[in-house]
PDB file of N, CA and C in Angstrom:
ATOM      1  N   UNK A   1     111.793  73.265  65.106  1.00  0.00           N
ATOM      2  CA  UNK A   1     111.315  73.126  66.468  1.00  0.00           C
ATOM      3  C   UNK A   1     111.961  74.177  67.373  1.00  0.00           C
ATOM      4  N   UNK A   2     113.038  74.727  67.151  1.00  0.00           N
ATOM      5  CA  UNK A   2     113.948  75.294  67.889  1.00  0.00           C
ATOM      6  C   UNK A   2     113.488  76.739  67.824  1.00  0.00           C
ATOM      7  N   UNK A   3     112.783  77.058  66.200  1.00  0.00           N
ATOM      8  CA  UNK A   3     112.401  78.438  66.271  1.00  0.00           C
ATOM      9  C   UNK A   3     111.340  78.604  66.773  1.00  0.00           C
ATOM     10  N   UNK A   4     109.986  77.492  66.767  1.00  0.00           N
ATOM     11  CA  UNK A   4     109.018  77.619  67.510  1.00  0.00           C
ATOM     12  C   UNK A   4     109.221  78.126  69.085  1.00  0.00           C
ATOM     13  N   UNK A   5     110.199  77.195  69.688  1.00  0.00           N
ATOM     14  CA  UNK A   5     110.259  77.235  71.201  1.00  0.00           C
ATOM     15  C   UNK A   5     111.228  78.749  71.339  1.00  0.00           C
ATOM     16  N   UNK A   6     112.006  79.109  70.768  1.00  0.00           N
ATOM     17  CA  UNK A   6     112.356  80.492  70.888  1.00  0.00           C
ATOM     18  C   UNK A   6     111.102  81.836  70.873  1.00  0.00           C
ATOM     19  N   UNK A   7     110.346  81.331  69.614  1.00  0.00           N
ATOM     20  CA  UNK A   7     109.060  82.448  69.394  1.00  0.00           C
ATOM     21  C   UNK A   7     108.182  82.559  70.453  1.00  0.00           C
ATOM     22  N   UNK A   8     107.732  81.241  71.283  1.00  0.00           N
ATOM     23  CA  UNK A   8     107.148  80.797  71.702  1.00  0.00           C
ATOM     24  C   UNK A   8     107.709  81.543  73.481  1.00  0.00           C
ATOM     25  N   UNK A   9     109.228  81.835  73.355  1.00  0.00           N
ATOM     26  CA  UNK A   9     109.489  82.042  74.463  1.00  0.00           C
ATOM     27  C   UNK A   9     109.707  84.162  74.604  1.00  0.00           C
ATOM     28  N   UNK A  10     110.020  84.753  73.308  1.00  0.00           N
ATOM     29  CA  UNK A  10     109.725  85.901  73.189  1.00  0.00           C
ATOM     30  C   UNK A  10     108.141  86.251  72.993  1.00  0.00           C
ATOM     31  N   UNK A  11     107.110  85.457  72.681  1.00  0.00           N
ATOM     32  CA  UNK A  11     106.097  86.345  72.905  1.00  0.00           C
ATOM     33  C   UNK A  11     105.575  86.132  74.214  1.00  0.00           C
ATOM     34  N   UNK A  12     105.574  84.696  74.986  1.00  0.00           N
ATOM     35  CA  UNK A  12     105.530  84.930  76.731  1.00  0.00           C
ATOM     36  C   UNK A  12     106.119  86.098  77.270  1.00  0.00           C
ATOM     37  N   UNK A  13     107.305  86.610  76.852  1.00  0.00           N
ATOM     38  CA  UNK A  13     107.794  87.481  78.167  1.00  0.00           C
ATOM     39  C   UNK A  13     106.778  88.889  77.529  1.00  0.00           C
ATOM     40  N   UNK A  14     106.937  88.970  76.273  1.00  0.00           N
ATOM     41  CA  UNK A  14     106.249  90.248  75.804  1.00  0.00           C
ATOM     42  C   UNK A  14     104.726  90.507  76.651  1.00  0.00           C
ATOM     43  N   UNK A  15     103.436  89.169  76.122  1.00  0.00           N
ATOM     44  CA  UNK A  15     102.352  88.734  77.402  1.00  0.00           C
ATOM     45  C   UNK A  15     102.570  88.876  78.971  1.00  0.00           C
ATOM     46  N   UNK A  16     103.943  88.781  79.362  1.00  0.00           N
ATOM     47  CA  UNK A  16     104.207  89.063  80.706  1.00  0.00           C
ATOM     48  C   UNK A  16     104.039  90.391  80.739  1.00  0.00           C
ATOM     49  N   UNK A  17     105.072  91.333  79.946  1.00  0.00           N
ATOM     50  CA  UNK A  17     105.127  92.270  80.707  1.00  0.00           C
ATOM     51  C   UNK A  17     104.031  93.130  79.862  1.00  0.00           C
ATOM     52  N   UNK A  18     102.821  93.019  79.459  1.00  0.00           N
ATOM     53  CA  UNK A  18     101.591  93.603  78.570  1.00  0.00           C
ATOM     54  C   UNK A  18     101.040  93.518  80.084  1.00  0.00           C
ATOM     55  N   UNK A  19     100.780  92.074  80.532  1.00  0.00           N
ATOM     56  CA  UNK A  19     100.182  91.698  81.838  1.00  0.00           C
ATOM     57  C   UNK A  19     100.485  92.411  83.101  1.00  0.00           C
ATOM     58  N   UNK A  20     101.746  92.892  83.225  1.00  0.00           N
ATOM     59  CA  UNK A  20     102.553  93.832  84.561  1.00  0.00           C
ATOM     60  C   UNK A  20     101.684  94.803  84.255  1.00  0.00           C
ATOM     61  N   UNK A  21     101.861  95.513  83.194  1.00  0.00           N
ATOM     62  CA  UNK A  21     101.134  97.225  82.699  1.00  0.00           C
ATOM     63  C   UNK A  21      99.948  97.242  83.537  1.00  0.00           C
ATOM     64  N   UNK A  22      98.953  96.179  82.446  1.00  0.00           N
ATOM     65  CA  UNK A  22      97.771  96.225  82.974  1.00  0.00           C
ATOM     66  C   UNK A  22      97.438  96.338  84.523  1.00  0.00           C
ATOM     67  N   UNK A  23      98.284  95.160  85.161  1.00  0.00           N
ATOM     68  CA  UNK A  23      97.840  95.094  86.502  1.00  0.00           C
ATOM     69  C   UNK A  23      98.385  96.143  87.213  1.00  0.00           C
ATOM     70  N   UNK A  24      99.190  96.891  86.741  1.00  0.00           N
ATOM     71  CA  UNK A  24      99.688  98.360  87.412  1.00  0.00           C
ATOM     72  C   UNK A  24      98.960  99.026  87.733  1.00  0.00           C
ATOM     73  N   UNK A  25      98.571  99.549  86.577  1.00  0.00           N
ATOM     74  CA  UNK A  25      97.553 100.480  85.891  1.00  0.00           C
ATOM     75  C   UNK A  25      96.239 100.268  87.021  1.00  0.00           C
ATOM     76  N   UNK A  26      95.584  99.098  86.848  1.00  0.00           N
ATOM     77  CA  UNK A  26      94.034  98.535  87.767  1.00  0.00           C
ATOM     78  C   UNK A  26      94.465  98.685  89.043  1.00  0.00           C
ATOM     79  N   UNK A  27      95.492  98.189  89.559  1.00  0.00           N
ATOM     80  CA  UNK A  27      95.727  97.849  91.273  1.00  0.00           C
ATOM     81  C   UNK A  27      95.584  99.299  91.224  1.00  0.00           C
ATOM     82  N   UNK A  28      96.628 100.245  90.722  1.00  0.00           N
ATOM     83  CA  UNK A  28      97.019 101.761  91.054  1.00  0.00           C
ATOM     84  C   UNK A  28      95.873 102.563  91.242  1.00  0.00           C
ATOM     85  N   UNK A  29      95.194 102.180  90.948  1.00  0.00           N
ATOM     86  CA  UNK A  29      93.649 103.294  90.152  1.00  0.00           C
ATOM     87  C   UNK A  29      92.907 102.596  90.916  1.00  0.00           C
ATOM     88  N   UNK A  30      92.808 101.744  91.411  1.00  0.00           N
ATOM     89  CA  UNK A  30      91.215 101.037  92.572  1.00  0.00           C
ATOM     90  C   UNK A  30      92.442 100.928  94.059  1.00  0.00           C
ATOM     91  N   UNK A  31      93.409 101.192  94.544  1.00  0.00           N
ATOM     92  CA  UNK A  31      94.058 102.425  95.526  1.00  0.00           C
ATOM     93  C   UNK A  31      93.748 103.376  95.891  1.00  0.00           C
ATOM     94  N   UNK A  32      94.303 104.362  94.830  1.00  0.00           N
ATOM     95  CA  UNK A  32      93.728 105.311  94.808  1.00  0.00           C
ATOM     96  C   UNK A  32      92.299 105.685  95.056  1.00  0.00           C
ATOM     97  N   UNK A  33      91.266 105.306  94.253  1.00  0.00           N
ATOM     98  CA  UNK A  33      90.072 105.191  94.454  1.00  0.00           C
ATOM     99  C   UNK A  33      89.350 105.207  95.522  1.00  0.00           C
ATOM    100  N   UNK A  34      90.104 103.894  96.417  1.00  0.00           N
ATOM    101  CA  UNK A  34      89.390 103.454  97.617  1.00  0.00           C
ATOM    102  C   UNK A  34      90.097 104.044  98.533  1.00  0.00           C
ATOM    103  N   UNK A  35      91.618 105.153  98.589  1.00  0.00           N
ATOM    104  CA  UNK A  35      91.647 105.859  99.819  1.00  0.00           C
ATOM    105  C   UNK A  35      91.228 107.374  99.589  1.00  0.00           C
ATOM    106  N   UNK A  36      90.594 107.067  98.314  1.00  0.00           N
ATOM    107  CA  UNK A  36      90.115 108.324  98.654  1.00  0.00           C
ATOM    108  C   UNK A  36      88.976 108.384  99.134  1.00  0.00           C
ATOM    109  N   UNK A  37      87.789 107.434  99.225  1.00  0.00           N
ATOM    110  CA  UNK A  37      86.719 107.363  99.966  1.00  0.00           C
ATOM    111  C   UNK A  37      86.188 107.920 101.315  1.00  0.00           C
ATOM    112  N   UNK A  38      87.904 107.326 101.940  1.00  0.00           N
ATOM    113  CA  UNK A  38      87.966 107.805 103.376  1.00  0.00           C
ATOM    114  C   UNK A  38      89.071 108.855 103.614  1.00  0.00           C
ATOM    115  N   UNK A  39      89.286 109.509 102.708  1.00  0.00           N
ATOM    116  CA  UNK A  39      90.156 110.694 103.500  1.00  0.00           C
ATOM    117  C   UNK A  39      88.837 112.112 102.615  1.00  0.00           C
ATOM    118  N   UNK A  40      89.147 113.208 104.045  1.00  0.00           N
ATOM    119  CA  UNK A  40      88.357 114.152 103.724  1.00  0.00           C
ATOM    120  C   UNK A  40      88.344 115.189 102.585  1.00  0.00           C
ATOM    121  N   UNK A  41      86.961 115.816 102.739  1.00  0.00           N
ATOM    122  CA  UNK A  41      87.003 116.730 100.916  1.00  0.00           C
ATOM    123  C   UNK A  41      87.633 117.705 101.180  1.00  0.00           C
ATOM    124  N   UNK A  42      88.884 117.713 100.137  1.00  0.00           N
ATOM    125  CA  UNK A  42      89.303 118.695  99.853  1.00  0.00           C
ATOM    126  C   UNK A  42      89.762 118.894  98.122  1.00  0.00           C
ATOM    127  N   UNK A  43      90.515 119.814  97.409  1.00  0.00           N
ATOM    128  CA  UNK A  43      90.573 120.074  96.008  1.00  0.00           C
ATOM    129  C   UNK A  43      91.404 118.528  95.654  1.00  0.00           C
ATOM    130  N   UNK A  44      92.598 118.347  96.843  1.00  0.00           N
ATOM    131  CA  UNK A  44      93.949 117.613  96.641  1.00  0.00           C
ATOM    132  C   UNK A  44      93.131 115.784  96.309  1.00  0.00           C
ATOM    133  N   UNK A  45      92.130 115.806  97.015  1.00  0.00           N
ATOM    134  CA  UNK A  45      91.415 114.363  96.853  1.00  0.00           C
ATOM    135  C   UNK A  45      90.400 114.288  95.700  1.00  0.00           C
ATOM    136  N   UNK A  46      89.899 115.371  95.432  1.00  0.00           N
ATOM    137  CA  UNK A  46      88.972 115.222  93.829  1.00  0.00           C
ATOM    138  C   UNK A  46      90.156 114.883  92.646  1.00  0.00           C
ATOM    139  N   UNK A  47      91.504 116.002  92.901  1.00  0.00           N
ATOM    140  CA  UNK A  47      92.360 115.374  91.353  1.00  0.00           C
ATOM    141  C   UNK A  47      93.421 113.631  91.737  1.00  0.00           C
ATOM    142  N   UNK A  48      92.879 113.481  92.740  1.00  0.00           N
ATOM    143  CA  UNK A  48      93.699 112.298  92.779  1.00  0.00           C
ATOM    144  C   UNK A  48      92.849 111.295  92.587  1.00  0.00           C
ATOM    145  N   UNK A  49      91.398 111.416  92.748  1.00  0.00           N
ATOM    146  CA  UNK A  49      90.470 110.659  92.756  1.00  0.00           C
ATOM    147  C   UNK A  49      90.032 110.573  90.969  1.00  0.00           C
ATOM    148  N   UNK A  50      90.363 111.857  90.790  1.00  0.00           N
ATOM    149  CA  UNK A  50      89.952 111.559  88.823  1.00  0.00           C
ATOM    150  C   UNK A  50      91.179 110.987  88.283  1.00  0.00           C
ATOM    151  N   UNK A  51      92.557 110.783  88.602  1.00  0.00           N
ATOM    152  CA  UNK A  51      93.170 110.320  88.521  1.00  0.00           C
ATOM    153  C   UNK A  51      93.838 108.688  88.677  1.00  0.00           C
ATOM    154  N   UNK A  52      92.925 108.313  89.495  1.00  0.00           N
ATOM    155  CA  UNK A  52      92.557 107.051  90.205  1.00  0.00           C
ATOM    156  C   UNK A  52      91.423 106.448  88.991  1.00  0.00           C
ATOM    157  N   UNK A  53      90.528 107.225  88.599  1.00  0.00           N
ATOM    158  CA  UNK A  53      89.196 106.642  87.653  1.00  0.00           C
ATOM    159  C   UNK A  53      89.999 106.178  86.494  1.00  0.00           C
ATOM    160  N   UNK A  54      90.973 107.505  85.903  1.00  0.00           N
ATOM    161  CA  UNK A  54      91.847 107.446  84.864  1.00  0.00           C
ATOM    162  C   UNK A  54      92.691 106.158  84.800  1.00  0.00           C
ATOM    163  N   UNK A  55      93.464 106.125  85.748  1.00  0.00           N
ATOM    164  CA  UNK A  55      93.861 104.755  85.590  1.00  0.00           C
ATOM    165  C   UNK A  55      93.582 103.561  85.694  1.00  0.00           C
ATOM    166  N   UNK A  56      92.187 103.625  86.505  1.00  0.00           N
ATOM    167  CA  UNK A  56      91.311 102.334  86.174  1.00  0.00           C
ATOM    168  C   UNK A  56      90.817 101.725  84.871  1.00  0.00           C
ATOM    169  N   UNK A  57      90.519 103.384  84.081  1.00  0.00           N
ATOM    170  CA  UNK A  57      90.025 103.037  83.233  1.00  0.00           C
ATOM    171  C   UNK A  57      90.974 102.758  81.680  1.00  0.00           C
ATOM    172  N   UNK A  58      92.276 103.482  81.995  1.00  0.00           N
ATOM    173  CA  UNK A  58      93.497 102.684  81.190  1.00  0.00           C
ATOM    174  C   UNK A  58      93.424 101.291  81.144  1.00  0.00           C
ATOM    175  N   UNK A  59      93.802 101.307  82.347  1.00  0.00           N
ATOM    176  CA  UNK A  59      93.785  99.552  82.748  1.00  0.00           C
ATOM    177  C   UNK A  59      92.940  98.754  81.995  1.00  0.00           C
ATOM    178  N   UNK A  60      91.910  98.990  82.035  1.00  0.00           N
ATOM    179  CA  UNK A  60      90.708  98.490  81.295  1.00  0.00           C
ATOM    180  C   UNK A  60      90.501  98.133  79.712  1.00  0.00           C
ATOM    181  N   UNK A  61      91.262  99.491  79.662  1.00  0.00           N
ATOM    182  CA  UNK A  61      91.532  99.500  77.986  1.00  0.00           C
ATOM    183  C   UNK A  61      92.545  98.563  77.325  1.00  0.00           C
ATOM    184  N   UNK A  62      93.324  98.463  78.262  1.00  0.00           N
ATOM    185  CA  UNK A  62      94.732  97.706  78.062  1.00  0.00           C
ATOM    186  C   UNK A  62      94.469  96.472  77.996  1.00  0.00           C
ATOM    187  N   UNK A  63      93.632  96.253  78.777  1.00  0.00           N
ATOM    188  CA  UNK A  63      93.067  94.715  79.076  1.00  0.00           C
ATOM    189  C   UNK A  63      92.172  94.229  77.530  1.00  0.00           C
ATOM    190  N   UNK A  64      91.172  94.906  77.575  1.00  0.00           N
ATOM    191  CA  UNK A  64      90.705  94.534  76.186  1.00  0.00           C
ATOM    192  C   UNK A  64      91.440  94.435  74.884  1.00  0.00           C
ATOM    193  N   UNK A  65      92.360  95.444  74.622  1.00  0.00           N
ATOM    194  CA  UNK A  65      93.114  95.565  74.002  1.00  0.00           C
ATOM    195  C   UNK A  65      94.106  94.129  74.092  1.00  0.00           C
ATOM    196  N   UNK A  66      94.648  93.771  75.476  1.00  0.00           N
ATOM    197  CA  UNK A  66      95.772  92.350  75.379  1.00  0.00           C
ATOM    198  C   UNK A  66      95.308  91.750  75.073  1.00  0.00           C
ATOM    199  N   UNK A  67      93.572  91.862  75.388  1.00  0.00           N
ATOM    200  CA  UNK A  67      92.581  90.327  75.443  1.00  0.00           C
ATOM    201  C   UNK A  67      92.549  90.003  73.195  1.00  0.00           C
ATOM    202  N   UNK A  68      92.236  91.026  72.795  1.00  0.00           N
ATOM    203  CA  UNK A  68      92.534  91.061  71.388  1.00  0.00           C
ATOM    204  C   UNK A  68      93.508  90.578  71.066  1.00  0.00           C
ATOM    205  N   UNK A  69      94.575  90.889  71.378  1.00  0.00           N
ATOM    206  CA  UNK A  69      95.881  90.385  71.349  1.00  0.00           C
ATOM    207  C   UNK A  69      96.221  88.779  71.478  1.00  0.00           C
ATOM    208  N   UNK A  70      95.855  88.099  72.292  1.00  0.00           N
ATOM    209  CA  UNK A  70      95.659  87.331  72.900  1.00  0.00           C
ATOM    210  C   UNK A  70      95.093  86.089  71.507  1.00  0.00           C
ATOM    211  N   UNK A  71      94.160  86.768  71.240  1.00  0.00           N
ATOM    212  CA  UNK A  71      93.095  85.960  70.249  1.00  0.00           C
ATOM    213  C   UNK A  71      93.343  85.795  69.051  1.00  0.00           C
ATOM    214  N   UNK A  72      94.467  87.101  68.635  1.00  0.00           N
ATOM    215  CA  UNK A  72      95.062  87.391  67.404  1.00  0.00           C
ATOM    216  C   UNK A  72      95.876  86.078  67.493  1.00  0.00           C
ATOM    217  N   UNK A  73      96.896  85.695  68.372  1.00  0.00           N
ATOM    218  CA  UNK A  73      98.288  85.500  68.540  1.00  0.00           C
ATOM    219  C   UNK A  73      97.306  83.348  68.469  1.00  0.00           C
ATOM    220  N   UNK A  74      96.261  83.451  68.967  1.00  0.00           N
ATOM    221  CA  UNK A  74      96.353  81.873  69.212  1.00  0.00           C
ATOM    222  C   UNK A  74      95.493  81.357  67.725  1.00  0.00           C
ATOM    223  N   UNK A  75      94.745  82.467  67.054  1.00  0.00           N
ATOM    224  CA  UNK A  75      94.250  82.116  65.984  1.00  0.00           C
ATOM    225  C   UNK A  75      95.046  81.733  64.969  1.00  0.00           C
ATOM    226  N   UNK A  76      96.486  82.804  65.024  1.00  0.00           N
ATOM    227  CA  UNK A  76      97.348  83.119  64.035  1.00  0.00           C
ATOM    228  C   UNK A  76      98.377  81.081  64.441  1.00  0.00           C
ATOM    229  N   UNK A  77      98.315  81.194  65.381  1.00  0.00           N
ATOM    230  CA  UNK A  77      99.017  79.707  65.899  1.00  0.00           C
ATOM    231  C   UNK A  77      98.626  78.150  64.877  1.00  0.00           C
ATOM    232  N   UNK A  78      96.883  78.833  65.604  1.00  0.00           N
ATOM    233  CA  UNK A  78      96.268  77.266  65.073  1.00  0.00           C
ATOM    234  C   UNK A  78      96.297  77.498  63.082  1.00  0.00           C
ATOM    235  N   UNK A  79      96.312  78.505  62.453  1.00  0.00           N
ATOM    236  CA  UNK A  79      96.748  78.850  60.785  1.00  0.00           C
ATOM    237  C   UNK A  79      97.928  77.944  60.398  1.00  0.00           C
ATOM    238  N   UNK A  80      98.911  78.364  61.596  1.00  0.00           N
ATOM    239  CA  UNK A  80     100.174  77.423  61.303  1.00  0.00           C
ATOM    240  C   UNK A  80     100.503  76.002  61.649  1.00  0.00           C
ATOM    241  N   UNK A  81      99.730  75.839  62.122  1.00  0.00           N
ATOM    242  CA  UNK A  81      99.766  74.168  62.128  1.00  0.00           C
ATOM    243  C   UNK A  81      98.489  73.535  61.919  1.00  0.00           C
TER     244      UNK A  81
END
């Protein structure tokens, strides 16, 4: 029981901080995104703005990717008991 609730308590923090990334990554990149809407054209706002897509679209990846993760980790659960 003791190793369950230990395992149980290292793969939460690991899910935590998978979860920080992601939401970094998305908040950072739809920021970006949306001030660049309103500030004017110049070179300095197109590479911050593809930069902004970029990390949206990390984010995104990351997400599907945890979401896999996720499915792995509760399938692999219900095997063991």
């Amino acid at each position: 029981m003791v190793k369950t609730i230990d395992k149980e308590r290292l793969y939460g923090k690991y899910y935590k901080h998978k979860q920080s990334i992601i939401d970094f990554f998305t908040g950072a990149g739809t920021g970006l995104v949306i001030s660049c809407c309103i500030s004017p054209d110049s070179i300095r706002r197109t590479v911050i703005l593809c930069i902004g897509i970029a990390m949206f679209f990390i984010g995104g990846v990351k997400k599907l990717r945890w979401d896999k993760d996720v499915v792995e980790y509760l399938e692999k659960q219900e095997k063991e008991q």
